[in-house]
Protein backbone atom coordinates (compact mmCIF):
# COMPACT_ATOMS: atom_id res chain seq x y z
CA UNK A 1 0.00 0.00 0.00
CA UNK A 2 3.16 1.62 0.13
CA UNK A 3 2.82 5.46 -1.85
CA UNK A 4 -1.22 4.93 -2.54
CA UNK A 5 -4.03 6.90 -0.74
CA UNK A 6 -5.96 4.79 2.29
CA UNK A 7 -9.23 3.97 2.43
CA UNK A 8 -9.52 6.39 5.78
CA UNK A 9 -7.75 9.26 2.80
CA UNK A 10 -10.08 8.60 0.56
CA UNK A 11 -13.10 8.51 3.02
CA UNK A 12 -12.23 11.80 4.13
CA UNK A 13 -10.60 13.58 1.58
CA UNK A 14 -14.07 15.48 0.88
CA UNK A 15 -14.86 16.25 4.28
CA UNK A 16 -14.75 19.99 5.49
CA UNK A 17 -14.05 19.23 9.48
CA UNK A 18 -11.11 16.83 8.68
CA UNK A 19 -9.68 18.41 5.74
CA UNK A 20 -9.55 21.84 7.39
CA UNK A 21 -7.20 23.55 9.34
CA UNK A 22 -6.58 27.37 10.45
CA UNK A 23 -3.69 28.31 8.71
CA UNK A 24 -0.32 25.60 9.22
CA UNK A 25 0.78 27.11 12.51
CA UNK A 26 -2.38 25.40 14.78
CA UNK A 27 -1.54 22.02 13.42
CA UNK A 28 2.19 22.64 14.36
CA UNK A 29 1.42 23.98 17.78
CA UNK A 30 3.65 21.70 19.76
CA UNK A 31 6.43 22.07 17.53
CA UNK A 32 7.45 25.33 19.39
CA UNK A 33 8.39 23.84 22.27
CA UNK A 34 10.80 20.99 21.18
CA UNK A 35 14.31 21.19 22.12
CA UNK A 36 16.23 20.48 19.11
CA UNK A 37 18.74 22.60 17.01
CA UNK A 38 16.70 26.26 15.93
CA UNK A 39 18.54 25.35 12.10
CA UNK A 40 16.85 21.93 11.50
CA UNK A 41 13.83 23.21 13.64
CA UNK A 42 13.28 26.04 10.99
CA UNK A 43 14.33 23.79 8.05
CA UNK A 44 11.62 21.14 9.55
CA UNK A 45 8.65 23.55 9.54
CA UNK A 46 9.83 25.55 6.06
CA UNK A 47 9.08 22.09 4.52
CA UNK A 48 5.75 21.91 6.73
CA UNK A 49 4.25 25.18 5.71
CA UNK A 50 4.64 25.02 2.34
CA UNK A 51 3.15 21.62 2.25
CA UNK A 52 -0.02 22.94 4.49
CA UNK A 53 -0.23 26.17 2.20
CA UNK A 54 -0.86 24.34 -1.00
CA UNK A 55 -2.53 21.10 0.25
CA UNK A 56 -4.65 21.99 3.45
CA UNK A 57 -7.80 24.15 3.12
CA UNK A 58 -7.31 27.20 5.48
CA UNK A 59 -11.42 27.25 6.37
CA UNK A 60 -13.50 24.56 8.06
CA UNK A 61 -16.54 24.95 6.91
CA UNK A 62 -17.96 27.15 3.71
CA UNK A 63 -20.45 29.84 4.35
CA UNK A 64 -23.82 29.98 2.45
CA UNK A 65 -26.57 31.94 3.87
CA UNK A 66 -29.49 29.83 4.85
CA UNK A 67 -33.57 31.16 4.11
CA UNK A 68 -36.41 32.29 5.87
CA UNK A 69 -36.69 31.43 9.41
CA UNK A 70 -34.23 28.59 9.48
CA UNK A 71 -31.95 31.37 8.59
CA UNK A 72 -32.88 33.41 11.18
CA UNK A 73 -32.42 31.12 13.95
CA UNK A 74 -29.05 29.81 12.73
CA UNK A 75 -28.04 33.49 13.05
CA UNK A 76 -29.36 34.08 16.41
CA UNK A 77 -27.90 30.84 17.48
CA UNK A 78 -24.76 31.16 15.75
CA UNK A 79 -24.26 34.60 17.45
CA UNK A 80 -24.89 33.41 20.89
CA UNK A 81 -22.55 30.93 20.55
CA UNK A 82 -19.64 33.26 18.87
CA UNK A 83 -20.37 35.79 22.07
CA UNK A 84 -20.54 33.12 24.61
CA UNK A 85 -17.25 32.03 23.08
CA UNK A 86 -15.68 35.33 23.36
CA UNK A 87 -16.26 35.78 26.96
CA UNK A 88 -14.56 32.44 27.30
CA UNK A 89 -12.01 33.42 25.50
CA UNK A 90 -10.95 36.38 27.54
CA UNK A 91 -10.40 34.17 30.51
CA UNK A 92 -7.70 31.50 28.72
CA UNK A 93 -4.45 32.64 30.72
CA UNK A 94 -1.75 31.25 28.70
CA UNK A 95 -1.30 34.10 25.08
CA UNK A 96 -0.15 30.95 23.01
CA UNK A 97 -3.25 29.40 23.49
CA UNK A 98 -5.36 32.53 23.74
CA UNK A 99 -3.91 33.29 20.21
CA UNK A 100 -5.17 30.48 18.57
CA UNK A 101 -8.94 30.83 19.99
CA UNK A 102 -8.85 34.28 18.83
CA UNK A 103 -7.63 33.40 15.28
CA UNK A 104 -10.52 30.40 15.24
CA UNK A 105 -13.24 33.33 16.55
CA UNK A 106 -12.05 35.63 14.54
CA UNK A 107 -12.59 33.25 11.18
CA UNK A 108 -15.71 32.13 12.54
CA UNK A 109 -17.07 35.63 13.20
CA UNK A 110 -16.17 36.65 9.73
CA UNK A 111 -17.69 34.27 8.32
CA UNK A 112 -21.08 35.07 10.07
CA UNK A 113 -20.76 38.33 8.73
CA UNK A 114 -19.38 40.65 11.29
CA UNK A 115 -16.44 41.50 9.70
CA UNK A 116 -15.54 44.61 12.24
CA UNK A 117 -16.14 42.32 15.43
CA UNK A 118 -13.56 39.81 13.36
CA UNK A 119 -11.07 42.50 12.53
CA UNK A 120 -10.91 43.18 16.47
CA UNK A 121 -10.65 39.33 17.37
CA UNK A 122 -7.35 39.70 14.96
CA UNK A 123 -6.29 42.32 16.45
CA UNK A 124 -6.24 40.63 19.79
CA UNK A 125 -4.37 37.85 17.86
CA UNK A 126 -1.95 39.69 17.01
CA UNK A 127 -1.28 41.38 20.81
CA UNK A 128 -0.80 38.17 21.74
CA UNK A 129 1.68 37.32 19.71
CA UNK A 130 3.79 40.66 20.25
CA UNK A 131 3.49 39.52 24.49
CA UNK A 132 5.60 36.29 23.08
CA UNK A 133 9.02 36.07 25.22
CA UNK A 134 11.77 37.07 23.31
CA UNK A 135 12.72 33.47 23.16
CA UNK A 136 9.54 32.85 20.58
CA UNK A 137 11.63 31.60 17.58
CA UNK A 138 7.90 31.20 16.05
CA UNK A 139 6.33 34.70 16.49
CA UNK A 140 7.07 35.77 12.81
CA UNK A 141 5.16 31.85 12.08
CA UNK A 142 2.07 32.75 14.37
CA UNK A 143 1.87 36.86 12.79
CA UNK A 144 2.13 34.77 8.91
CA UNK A 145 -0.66 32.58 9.52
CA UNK A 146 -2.53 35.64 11.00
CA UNK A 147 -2.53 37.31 7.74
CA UNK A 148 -3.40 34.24 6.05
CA UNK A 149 -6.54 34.31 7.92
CA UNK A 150 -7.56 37.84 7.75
CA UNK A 151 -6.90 37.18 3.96
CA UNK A 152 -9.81 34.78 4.06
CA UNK A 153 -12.09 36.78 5.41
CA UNK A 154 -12.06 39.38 2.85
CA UNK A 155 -9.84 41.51 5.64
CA UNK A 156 -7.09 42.78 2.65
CA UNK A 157 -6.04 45.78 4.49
CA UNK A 158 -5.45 43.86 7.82
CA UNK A 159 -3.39 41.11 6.39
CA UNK A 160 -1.04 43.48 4.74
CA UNK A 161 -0.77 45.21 8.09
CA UNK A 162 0.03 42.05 9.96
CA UNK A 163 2.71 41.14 7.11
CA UNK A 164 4.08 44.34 7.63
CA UNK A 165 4.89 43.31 10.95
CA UNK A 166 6.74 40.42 10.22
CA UNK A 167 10.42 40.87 10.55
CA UNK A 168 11.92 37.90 8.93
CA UNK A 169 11.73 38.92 5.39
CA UNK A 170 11.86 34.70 4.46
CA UNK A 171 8.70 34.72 6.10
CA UNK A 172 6.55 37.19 3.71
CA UNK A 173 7.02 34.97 0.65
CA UNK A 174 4.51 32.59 2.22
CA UNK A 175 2.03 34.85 3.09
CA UNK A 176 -1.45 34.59 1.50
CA UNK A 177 -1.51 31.88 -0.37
CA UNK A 178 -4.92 29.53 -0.10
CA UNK A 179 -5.20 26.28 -0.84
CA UNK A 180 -6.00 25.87 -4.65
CA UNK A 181 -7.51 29.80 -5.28
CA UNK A 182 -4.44 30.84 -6.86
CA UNK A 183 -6.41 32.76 -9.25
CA UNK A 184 -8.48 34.77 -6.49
CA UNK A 185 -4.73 35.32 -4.33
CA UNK A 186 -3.52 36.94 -7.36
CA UNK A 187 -6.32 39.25 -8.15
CA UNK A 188 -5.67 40.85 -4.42
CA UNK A 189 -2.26 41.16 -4.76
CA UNK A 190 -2.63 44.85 -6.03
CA UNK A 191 -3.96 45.57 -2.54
CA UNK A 192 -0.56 44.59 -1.05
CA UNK A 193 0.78 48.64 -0.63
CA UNK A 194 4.44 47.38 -0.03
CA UNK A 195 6.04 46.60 -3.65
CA UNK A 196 8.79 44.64 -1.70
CA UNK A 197 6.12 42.43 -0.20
CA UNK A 198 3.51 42.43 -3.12
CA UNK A 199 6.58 40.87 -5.41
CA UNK A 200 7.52 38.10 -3.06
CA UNK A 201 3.93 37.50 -2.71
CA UNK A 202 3.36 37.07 -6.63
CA UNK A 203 6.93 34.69 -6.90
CA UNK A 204 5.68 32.31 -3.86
CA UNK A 205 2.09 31.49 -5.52
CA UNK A 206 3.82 31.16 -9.01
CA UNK A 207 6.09 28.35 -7.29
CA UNK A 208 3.17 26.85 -5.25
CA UNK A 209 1.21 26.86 -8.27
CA UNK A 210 3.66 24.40 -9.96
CA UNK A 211 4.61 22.26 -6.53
CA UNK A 212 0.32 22.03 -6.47
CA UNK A 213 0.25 20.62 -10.20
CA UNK A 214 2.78 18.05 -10.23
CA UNK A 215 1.42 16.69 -6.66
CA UNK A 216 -2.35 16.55 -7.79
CA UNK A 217 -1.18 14.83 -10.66
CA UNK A 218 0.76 12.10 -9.07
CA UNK A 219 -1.49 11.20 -6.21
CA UNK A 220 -4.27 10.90 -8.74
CA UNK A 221 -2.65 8.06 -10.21
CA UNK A 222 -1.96 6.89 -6.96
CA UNK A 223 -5.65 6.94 -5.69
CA UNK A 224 -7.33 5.59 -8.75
CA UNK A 225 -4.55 2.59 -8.37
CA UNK A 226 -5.38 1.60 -4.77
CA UNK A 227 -9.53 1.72 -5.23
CA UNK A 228 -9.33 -0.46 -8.24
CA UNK A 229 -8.85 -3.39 -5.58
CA UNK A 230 -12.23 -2.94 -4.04
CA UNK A 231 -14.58 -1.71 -6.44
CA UNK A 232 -17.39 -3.29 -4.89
CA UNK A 233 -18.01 -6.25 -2.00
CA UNK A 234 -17.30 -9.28 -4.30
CA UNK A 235 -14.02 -7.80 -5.29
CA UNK A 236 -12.48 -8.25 -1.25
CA UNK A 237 -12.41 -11.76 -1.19
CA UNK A 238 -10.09 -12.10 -4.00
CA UNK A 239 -8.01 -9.92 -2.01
CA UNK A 240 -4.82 -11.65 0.00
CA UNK A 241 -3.93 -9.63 2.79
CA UNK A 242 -6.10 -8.58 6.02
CA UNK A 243 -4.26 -5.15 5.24
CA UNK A 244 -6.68 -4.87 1.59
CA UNK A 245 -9.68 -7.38 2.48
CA UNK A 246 -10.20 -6.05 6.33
CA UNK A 247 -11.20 -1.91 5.02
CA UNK A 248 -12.58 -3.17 1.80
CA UNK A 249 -14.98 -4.96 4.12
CA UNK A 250 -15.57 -1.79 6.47
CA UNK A 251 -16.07 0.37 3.71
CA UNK A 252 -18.91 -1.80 1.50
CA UNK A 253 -20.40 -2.93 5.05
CA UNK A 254 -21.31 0.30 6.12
CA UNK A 255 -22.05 1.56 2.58
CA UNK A 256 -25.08 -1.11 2.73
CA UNK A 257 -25.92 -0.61 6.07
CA UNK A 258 -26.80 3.26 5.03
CA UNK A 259 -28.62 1.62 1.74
CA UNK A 260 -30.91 -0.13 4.92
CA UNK A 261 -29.24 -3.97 3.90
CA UNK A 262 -29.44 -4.00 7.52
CA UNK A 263 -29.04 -7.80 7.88
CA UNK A 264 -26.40 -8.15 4.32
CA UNK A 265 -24.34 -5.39 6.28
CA UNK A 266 -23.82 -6.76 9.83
CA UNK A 267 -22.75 -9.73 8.01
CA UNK A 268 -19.69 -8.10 6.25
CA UNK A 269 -19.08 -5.67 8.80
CA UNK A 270 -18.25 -8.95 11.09
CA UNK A 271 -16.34 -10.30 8.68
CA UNK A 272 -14.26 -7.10 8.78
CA UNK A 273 -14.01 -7.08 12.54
CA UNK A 274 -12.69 -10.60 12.41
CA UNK A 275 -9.61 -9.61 9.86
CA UNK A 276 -8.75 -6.48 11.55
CA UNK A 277 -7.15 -8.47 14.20
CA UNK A 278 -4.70 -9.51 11.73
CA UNK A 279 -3.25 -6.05 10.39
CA UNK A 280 -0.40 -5.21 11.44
CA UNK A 281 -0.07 -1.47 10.76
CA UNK A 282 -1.94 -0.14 14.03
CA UNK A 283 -3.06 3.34 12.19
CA UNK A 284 -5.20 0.67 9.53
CA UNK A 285 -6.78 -1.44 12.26
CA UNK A 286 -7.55 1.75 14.15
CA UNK A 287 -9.36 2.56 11.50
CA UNK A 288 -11.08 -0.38 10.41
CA UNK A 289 -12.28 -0.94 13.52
CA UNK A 290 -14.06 2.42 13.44
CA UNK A 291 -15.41 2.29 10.29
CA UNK A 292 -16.68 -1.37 11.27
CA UNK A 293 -18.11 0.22 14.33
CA UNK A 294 -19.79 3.07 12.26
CA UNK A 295 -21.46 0.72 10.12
CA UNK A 296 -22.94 -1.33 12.83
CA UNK A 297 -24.54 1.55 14.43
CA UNK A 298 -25.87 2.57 11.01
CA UNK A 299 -27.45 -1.21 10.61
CA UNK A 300 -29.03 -0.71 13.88
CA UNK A 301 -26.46 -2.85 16.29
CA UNK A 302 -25.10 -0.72 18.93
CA UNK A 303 -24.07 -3.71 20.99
CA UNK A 304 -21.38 -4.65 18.33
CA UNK A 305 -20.60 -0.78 17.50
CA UNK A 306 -19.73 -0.28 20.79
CA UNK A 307 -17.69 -3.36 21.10
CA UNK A 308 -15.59 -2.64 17.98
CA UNK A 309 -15.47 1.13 19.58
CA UNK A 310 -14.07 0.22 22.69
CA UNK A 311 -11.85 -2.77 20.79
CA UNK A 312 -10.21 0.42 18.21
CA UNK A 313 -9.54 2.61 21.31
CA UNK A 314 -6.12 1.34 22.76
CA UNK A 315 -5.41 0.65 19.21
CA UNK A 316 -5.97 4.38 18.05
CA UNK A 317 -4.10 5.65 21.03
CA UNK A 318 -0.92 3.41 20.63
CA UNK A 319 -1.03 4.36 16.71
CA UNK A 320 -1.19 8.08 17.82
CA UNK A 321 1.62 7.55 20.39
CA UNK A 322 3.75 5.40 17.61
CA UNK A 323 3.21 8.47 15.07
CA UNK A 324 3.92 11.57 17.63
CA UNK A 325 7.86 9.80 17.97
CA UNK A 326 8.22 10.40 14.44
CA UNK A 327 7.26 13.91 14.72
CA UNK A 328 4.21 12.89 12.85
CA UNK A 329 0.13 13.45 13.12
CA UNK A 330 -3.00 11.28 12.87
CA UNK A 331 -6.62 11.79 12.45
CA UNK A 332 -7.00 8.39 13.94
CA UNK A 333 -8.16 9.50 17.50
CA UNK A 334 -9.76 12.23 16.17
CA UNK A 335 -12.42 10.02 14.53
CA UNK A 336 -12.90 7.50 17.65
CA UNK A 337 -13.59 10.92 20.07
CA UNK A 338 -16.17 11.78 17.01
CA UNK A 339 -17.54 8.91 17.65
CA UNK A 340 -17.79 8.83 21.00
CA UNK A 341 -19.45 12.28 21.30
CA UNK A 342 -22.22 11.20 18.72
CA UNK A 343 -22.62 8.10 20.63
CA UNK A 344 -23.29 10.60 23.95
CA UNK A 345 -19.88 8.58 25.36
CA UNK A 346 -19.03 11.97 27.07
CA UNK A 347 -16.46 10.57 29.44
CA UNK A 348 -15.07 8.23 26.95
CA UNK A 349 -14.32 11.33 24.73
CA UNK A 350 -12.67 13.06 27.82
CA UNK A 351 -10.64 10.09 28.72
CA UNK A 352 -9.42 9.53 25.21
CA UNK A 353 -8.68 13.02 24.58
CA UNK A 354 -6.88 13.11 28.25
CA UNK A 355 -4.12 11.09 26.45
CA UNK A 356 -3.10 13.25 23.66
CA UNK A 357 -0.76 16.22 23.62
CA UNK A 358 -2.19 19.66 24.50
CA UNK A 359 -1.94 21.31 21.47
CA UNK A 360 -3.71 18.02 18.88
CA UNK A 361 -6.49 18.22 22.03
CA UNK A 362 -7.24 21.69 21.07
CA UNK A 363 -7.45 21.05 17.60
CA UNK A 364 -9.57 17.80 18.68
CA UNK A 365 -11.94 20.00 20.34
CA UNK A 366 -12.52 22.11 17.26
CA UNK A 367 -12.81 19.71 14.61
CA UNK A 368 -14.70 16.87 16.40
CA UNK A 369 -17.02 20.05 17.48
CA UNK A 370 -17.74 20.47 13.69
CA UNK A 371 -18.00 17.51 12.27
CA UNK A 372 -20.17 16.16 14.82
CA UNK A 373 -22.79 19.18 14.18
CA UNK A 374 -22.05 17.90 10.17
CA UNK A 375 -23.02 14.76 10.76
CA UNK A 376 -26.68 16.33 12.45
CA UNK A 377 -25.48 15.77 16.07
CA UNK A 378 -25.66 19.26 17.25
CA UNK A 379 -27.50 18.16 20.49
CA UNK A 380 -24.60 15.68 21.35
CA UNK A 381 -21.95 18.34 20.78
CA UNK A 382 -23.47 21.15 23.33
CA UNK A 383 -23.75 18.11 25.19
CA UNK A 384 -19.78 18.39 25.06
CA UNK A 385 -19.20 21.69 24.94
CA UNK A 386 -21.05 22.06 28.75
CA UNK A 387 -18.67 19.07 29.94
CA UNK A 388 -15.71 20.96 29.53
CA UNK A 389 -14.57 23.20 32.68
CA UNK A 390 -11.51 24.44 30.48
CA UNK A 391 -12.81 28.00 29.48
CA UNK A 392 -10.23 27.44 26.34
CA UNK A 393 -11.56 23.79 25.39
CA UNK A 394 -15.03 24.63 26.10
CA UNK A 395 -14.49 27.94 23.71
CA UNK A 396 -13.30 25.71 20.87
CA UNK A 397 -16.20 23.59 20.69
CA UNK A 398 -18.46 26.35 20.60
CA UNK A 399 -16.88 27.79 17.74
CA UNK A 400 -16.17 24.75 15.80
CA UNK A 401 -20.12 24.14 16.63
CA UNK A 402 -20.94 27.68 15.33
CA UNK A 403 -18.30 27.22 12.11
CA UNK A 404 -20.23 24.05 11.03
CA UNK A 405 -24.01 26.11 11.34
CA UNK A 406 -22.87 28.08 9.34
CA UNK A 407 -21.66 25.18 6.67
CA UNK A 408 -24.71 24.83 3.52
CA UNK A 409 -25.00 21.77 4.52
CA UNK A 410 -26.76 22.55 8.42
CA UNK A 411 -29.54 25.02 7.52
CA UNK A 412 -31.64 22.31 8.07
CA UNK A 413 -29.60 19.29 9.25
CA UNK A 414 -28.39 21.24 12.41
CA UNK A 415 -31.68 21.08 14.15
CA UNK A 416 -31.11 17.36 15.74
């Protein structure tokens, strides 16, 4: 499987919560802390950046104004939970972490519309950032991905304003660039007052443009390779190893299972639970297991969902632990605390999150808030959001619940 997309890639690859991130530096949170040598540090997250500015989407969730009174009471509710958020905000001690909510309120209140209250949340950002110690080697980092986000928001004049305060000149040439709207980056370029700035603005896209082409190209190839071995149910048992047969099962049993093959569904989906115990990478048990699990709640079994649940757990968490030595990340336990919180497993979702680094748990907190709302589970995730005595934790699931309302896709799905 070595160089071709996963099944948990492919399953995901169109999904706003999981392919989202606020601009590079949220996913790369804990890297300012490690110890190692500032030269390979920097050479470490110039690689990273680049590869989050072309490939990651910078915005959860896409705004599209909802109608008549559904629209009306998304935007009341979507504004109570932006201000309850805010006043939550204001009590997070550490500026590192108060940074980051503000940069995540300050998308989400833009997005709702209110661009001034989201040019102050920036603002606030950006104070933080400036109350860094003088030891910060990623201040310059935090102010780029600032812009990045005020660019998003239709905020042109901010973002050249925060690049204007970035003193490593290295730094500009990666500001503003989005994730595949090369065309629309260029056409604001003319806003950018500094000709210095504007220049190595126009040179970084150009060469993003052409790192983006020759990557979509390849893993296309790649992609269309892999799911020719399970093009439908029949085609897994001619498959050899539990690493191919076990998530071609997962996958086609919980496809039928949301067709309503209740009873045709169960039947794979245990035939996928029994070959997962023979994969040896712990990242694709994890997620067979899940998927397995998903599909058996869909058929109507919660006995067996919640025994292939509680079966993936140590699994996901020793896969997580396995990648975080290699410097690495995984959506794995981001998908079993989904889970969890849709199932109303409140403490299970605590517990598992309790045994992840700080900084994934806070983007955890945002993402699972989101796609758990996507998914029509609002109830579950204010549920959630109450749980949390963390004024910063509980802030981020009210946002990332308030970022998915405003998604096209919850006008009328939201209301579970």
């Amino acid at each position: 499987m070595s160089g071709k997309a996963t099944y948990q890639e492919l399953i995901h690859q169109n999904d706003p919560c999981y392919l989202n991130s606020i601009p590079n530096v949220f996913n790369l949170w804990m890297i300012s802390s490690l110890t190692f040598p500032v030269h390979a540090l920097r050479a470490c997250v110039n690689k990273l950046r680049r590869a989050a500015l072309v490939l990651t989407p910078v915005l959860a969730c896409s705004v599209l104004a909802a109608s008549g009174q559904d629209e009306v009471r998304s935007d009341k509710e979507v504004q109570s939970l932006l201000t309850e958020a805010a006043r939550l905000t204001g009590q997070v001690e550490s500026l590192r972490d108060r940074m980051m909510v503000l940069v995540r309120l300050a998308l989400a209140t833009g997005k709702s519309g209110d661009s001034t209250t989201a040019k102050i949340n920036f603002d606030e950002a950006l104070e933080c950032v400036d109350g860094f110690p003088p030891q910060e080697h990623f201040a310059d980092f935090h102010r780029q991905s600032i812009a990045e986000a005020r660019m998003e928001v239709g905020d042109v004049e901010g973002a050249d304003r925060t690049l204007g305060r970035i003193k490593d000149d290295s730094q500009r040439s990666e500001a503003f660039s989005r994730r595949g709207d090369f065309e629309g980056a260029i056409l604001k370029a003319p806003a950018i007052q500094n000709a210095e700035n504007r220049d190595e603005f126009l040179q970084s896209i150009s060469e993003m443009q052409l790192e983006a082409s020759n990557r979509h190209e390849s893993q296309g190839v790649d992609q269309w390779a892999y799911t020719d071995n399970c093009p439908d149910i029949a085609a897994a048992d001619g498959l050899d190893t539990p690493d191919e047969k076990a998530p071609c099962l997962a996958y086609w049993g919980s496809q039928l299972a949301t067709e309503g093959e209740r009873g045709t569904a169960l039947e794979i989906l245990r035939r996928a639970h029994k070959e997962s115990r023979l994969i040896a990478d712990l990242n694709l048990r994890a997620y067979t297991l899940e998927e397995t699990a998903r599909g058996q709640a869909r058929a109507g079994s919660m006995k067996e969902a919640s025994r292939s649940l509680a079966e993936a757990r140590p699994v996901a968490l020793a896969a997580y632990r396995k990648t975080k030595l290699k410097h690495g990340w995984t959506q794995i336990v981001e998908d079993l605390v989904q889970l969890e919180v849709e199932w109303g497993d409140i403490d299970g979702a605590s517990s598992t999150l309790e045994q992840v680094e700080d900084g994934d748990k806070m983007n955890a907190f945002y993402r699972v808030a989101c796609a758990v709302v996507e998914n029509g589970h609002k109830k579950e995730a204010l549920t959630w959001a109450t749980s949390q005595i963390s004024s910063r934790d509980r802030a981020l699931v009210l946002i990332g619940i308030a970022e998915a309302l405003l998604s096209p896709t919850q006008s009328t799905a939201a209301g579970h």
